[in-house]
Protein backbone atom coordinates (compact mmCIF):
# COMPACT_ATOMS: atom_id res chain seq x y z
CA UNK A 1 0.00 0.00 0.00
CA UNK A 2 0.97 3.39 -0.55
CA UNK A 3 0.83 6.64 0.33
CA UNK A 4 -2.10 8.25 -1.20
CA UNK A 5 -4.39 11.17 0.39
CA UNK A 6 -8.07 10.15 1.60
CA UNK A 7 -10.88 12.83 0.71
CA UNK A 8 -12.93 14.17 3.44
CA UNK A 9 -16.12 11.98 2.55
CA UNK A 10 -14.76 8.71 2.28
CA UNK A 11 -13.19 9.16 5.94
CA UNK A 12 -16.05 10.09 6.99
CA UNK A 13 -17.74 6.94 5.58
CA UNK A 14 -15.65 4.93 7.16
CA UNK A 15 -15.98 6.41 10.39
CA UNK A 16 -18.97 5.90 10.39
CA UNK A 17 -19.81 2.61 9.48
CA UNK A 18 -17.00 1.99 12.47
CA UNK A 19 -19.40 3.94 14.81
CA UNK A 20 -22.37 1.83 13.44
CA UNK A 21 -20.26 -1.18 14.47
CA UNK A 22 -21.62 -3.02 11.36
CA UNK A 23 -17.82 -3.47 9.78
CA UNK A 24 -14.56 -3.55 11.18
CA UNK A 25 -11.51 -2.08 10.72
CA UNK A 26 -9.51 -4.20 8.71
CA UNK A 27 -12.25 -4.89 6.29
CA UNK A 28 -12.89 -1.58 5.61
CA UNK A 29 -8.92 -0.81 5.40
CA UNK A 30 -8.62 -3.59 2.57
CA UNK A 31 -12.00 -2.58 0.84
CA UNK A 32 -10.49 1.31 0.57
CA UNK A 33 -7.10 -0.03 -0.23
CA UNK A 34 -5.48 1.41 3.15
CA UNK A 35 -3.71 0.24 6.57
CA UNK A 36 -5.42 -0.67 9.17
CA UNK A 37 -3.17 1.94 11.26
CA UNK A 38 -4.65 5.34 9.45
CA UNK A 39 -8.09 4.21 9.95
CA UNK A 40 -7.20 3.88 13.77
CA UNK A 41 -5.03 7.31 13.95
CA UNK A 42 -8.73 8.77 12.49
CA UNK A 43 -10.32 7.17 15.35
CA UNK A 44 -7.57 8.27 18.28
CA UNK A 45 -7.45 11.64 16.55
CA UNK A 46 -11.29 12.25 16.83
CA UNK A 47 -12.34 10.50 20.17
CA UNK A 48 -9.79 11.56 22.31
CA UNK A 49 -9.30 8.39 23.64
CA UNK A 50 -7.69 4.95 21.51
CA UNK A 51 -10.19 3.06 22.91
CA UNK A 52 -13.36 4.50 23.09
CA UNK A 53 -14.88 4.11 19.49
CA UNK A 54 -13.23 1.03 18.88
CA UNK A 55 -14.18 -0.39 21.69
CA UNK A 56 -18.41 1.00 21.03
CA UNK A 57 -18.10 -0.40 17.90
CA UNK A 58 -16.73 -3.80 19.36
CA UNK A 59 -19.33 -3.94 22.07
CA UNK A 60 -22.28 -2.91 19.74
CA UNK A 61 -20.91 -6.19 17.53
CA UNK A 62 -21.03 -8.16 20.22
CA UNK A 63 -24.11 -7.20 21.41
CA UNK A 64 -25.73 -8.23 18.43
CA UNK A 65 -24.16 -11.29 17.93
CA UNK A 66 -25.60 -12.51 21.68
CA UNK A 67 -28.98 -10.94 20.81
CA UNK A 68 -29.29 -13.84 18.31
CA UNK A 69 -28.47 -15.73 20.24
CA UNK A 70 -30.62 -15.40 22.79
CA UNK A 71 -33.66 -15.20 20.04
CA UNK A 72 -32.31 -18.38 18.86
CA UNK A 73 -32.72 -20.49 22.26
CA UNK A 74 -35.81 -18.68 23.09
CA UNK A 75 -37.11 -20.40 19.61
CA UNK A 76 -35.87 -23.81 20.51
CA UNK A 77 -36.79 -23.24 23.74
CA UNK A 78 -40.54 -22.61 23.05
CA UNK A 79 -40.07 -25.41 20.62
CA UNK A 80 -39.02 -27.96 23.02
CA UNK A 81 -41.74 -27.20 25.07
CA UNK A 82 -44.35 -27.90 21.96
CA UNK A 83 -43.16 -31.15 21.76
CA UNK A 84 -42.88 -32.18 25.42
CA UNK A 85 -46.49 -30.89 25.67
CA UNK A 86 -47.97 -32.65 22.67
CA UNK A 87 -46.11 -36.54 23.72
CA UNK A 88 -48.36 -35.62 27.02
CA UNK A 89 -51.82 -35.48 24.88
């Protein structure tokens, strides 16, 4: 990769689609064509602090991810129950 200078909208973008916490970093650094490390100096240059966005965006991710989850037992869950109940009849 080399140097080459990012326009104001496409940072931007990818900030916030970071913030969203829908893609992360690296993906976004190899769909624009730069390092990882530039899209993180955006993020410690705007927050303030290294961690907080990333970590947001991380959380939010996760978050997500166990929501499913959760949805998904509660389905076979209720499902179980279904069955248990209609052996019983």
């Amino acid at each position: 990769m080399g140097y080459r200078k990012i326009d104001e909208t496409t940072k931007n973008q990818i900030l916030d689609k970071i913030k969203q916490g829908n893609v992360p970093v690296v993906d976004l650094a190899k769909e624009h064509e730069i390092a990882p490390k530039t899209i993180y100096g955006w993020l410690s240059h705007e927050s303030g602090n290294n961690a907080s966005l990333l970590e947001y965006g991380k959380l939010k991710r996760e978050n997500k991810a166990l929501m499913e989850l959760v949805g998904f037992l509660t389905l076979e869950l209720k499902a179980g129950k279904k069955r248990r109940f209609s052996k019983k009849l």
